[in-house]
N, C-alpha and C. Protein backbone atom coordinates (compact mmCIF):
# COMPACT_ATOMS: atom_id res chain seq x y z
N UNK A 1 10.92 -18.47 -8.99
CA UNK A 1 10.70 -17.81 -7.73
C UNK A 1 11.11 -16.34 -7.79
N UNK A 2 12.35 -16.16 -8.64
CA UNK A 2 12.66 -14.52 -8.49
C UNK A 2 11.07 -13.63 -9.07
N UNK A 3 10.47 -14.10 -10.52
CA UNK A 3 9.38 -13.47 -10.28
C UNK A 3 8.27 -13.19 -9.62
N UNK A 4 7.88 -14.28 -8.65
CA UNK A 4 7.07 -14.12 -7.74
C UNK A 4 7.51 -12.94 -6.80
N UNK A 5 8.42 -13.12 -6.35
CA UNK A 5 9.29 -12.10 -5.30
C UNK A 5 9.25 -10.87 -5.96
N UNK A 6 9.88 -10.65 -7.26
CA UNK A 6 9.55 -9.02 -8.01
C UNK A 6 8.20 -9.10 -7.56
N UNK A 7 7.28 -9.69 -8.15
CA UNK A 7 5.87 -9.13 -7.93
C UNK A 7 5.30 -8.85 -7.08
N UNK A 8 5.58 -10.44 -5.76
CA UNK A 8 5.13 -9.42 -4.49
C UNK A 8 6.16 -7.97 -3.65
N UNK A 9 7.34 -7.64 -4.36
CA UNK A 9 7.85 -6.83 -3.56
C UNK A 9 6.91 -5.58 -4.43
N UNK A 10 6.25 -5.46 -5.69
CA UNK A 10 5.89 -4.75 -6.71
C UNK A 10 4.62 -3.99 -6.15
N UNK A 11 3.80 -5.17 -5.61
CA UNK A 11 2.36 -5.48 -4.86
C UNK A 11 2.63 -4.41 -3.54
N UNK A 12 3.07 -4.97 -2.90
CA UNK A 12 4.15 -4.45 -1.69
C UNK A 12 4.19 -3.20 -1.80
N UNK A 13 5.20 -2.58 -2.98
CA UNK A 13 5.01 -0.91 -2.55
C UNK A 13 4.03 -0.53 -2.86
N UNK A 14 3.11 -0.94 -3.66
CA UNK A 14 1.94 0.07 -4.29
C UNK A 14 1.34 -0.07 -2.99
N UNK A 15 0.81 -0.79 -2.39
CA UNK A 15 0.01 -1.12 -1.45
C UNK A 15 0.23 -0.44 -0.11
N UNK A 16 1.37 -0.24 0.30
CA UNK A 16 2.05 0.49 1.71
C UNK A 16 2.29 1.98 1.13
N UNK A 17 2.37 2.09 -0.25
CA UNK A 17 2.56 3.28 -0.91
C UNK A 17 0.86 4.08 -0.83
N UNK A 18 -0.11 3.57 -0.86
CA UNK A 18 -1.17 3.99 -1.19
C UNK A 18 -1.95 4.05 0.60
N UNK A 19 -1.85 3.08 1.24
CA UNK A 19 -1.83 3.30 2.83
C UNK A 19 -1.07 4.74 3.50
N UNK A 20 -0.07 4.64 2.97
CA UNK A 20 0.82 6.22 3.81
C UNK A 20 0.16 7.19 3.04
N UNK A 21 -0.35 7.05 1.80
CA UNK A 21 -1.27 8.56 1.35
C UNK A 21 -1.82 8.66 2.18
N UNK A 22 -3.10 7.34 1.97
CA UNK A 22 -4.77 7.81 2.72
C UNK A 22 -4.26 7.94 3.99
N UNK A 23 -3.02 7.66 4.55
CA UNK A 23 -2.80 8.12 6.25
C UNK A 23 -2.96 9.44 5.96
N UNK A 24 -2.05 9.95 5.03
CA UNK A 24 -1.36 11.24 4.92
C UNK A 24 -2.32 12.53 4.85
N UNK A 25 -3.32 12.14 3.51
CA UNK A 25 -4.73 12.87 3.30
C UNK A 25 -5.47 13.10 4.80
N UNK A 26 -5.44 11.96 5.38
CA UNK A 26 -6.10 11.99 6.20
C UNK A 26 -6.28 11.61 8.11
N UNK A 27 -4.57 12.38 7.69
CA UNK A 27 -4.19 12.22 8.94
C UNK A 27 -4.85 13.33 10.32
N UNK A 28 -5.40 13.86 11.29
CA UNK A 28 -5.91 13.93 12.12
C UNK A 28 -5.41 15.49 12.33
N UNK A 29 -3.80 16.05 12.07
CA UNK A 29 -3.69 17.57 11.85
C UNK A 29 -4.08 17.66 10.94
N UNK A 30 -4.58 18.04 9.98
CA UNK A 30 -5.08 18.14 8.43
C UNK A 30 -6.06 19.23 8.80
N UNK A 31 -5.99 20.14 8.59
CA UNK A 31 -7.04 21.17 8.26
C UNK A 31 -7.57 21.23 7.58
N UNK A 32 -7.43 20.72 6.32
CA UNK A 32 -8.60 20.58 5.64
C UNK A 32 -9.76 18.83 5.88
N UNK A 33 -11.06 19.81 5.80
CA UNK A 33 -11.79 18.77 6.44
C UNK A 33 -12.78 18.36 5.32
N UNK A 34 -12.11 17.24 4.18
CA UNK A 34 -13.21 16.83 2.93
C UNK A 34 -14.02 15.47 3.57
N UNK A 35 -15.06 15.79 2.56
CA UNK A 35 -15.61 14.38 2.94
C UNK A 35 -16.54 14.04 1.69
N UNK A 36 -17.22 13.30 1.47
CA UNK A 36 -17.89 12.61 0.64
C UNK A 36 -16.65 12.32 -0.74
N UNK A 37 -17.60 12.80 -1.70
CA UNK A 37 -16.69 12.60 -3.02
C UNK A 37 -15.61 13.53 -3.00
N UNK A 38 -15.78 14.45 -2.37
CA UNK A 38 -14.30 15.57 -2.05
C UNK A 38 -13.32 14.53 -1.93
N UNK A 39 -13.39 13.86 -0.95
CA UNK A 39 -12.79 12.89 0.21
C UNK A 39 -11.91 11.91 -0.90
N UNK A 40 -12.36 11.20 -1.83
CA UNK A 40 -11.94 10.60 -2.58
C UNK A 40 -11.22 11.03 -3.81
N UNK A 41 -11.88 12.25 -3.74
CA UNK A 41 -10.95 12.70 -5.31
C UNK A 41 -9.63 13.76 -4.72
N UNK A 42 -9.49 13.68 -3.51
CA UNK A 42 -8.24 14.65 -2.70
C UNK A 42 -7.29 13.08 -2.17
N UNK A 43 -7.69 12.11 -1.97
CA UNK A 43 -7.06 10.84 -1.98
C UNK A 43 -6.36 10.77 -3.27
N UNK A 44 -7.19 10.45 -4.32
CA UNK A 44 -6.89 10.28 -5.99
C UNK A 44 -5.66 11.13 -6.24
N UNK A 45 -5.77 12.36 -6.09
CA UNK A 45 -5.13 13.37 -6.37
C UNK A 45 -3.76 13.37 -6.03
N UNK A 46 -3.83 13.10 -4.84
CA UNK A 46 -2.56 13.03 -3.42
C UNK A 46 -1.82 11.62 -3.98
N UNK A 47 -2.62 10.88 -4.65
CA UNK A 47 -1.99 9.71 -4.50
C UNK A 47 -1.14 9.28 -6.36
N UNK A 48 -1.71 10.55 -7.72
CA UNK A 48 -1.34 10.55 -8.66
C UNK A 48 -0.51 11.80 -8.92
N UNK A 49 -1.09 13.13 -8.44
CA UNK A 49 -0.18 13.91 -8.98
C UNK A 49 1.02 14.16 -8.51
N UNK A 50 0.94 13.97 -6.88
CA UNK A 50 2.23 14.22 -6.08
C UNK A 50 3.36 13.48 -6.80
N UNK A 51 4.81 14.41 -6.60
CA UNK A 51 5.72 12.81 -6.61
C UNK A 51 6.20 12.14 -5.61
N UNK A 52 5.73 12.32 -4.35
CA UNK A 52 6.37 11.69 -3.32
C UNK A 52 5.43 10.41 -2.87
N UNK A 53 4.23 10.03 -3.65
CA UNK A 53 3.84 8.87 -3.59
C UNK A 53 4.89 7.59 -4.62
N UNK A 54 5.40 8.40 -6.00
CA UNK A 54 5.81 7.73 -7.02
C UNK A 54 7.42 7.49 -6.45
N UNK A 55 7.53 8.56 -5.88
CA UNK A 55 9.24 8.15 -5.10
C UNK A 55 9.10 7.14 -4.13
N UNK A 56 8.37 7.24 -3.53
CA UNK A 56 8.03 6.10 -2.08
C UNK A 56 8.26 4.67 -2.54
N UNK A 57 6.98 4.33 -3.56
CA UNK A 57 6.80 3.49 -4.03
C UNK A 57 8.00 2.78 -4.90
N UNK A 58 8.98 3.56 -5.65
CA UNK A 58 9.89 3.22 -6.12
C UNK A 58 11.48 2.88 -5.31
N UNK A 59 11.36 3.72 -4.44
CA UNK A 59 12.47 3.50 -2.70
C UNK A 59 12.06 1.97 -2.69
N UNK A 60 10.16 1.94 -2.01
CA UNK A 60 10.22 0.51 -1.20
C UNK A 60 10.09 -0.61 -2.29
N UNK A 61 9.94 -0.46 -3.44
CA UNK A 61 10.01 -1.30 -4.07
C UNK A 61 11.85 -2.17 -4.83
N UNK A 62 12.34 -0.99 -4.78
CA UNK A 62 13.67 -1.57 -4.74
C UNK A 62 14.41 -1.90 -3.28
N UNK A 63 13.94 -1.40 -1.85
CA UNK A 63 14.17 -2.15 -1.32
C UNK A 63 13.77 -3.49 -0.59
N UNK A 64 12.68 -3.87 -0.92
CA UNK A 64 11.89 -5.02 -0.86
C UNK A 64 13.11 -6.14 -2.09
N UNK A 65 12.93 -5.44 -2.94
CA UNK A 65 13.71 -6.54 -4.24
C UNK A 65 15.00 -6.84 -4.01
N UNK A 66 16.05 -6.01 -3.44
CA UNK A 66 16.73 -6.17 -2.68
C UNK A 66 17.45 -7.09 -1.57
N UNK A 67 15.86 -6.55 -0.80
CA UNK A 67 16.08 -7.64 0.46
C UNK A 67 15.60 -9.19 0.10
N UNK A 68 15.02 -8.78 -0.82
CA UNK A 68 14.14 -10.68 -1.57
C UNK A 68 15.47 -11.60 -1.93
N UNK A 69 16.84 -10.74 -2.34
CA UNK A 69 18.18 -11.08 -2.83
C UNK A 69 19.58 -11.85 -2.22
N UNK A 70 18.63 -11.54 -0.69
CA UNK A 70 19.61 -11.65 0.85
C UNK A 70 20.08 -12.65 0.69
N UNK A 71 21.51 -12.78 0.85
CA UNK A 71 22.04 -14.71 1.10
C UNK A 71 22.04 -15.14 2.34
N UNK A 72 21.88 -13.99 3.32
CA UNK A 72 21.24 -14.56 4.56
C UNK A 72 19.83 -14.77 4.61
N UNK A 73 19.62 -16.07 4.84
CA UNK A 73 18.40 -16.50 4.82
C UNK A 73 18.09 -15.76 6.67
N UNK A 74 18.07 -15.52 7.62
CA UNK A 74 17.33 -14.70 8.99
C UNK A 74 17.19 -13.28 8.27
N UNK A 75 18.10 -12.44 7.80
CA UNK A 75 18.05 -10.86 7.02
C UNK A 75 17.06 -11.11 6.38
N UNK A 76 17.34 -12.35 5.12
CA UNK A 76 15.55 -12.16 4.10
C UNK A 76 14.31 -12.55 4.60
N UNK A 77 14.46 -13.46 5.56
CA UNK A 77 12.67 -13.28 6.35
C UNK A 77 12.75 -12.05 6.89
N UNK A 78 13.65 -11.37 7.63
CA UNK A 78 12.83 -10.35 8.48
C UNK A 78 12.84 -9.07 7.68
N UNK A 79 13.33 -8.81 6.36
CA UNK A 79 13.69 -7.83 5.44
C UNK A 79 12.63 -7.98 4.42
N UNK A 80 12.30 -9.16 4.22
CA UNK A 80 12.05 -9.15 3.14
C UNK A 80 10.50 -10.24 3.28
N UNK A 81 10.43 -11.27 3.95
CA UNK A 81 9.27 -11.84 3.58
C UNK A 81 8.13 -11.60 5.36
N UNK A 82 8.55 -11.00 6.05
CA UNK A 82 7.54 -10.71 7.20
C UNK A 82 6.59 -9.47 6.69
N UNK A 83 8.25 -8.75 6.34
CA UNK A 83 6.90 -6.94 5.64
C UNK A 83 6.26 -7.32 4.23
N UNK A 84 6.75 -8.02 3.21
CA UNK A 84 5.70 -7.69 2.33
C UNK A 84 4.53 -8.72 2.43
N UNK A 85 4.42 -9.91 3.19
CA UNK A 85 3.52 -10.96 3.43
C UNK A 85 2.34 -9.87 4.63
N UNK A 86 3.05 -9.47 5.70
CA UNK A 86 1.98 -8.36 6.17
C UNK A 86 1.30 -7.51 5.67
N UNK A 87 2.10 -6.67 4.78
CA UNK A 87 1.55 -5.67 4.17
C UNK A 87 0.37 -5.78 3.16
N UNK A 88 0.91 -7.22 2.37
CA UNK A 88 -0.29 -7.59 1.28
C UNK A 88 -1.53 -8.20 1.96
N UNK A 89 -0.97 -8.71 3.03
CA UNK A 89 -2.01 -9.61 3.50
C UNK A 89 -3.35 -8.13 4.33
N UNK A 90 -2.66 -6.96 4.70
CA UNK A 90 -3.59 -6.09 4.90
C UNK A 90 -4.36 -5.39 4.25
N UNK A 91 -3.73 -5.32 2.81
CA UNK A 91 -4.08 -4.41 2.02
C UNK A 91 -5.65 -5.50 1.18
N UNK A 92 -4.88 -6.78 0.98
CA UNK A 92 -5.71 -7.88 0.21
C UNK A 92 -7.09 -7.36 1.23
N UNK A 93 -7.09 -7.64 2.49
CA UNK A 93 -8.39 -7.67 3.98
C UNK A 93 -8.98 -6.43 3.53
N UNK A 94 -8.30 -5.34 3.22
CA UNK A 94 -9.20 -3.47 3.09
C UNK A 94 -9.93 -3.66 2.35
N UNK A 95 -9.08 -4.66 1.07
CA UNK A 95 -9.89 -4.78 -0.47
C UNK A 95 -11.18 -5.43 -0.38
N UNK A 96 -11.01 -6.71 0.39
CA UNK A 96 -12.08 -7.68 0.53
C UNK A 96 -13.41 -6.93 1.46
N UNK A 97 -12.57 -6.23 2.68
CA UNK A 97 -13.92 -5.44 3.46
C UNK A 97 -14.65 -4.77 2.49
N UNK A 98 -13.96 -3.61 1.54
CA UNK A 98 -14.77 -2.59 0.79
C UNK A 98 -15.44 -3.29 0.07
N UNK A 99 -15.18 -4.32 -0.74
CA UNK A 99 -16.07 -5.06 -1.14
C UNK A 99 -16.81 -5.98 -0.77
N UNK A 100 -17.17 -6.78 0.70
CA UNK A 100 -18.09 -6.99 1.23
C UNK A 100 -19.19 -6.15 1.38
N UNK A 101 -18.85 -4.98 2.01
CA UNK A 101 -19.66 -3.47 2.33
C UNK A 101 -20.45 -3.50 1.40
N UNK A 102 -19.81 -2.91 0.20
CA UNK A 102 -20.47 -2.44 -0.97
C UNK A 102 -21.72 -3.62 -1.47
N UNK A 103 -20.92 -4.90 -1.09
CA UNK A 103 -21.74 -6.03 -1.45
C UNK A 103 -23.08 -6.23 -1.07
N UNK A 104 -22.77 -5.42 0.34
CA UNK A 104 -24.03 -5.76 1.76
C UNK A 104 -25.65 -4.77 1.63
N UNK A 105 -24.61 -3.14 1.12
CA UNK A 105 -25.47 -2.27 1.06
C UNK A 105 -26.32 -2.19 -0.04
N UNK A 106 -25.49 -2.70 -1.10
CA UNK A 106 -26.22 -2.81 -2.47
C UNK A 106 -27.41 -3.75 -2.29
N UNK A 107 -27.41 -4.89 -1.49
CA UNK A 107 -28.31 -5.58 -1.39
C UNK A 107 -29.08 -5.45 -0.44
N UNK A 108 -29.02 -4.45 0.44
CA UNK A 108 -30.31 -4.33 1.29
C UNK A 108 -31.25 -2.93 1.48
């Protein structure tokens, strides 16, 4: 079980790590206004060269692993298995939409 837990706390940051970019890229003050393939390769960018995606990700990932550690069992559900079971479970749904989409348009 501890590896399952590394992995989903692992899953976990990349996933909430890569959500607060594309917020970030494309949050609503943003003056800059990309779109098409701009749009994606200023995501890409934001989300490899920066280091405050690679710090994020490494913060919530040790505190996810952390909280996976709790000997209070009420602290580790609400620390540890409500956020990363949400988080994956949203990120898994984005994955599955984009690839429905892609699925839909390609075929019609």
């Amino acid at each position: 079980m501890a590896y399952a837990k590394a992995i989903l706390s692992g899953m976990t940051a990349v996933i909430a790590t890569e959500l607060l970019t594309i917020w970030w890229v494309l949050r609503p003050w943003s003056s800059q206004k990309a779109t098409g393939m701009e749009l994606h390769f200023s995501v890409l960018r934001a989300s490899l060269v920066h280091p405050q995606p690679w710090i994020l990700a490494i913060f919530l990932f040790a505190t996810f692993f952390a909280a996976s550690r709790l000997d209070s069992k009420t602290l580790r559900v609400v620390l540890f298995w409500i956020p990363t079971v949400t988080i994956s479970c949203i990120g898994i749904t984005l994955v599955t939409l984009v690839a429905y989409v892609i699925t839909q348009f390609r075929n019609s």
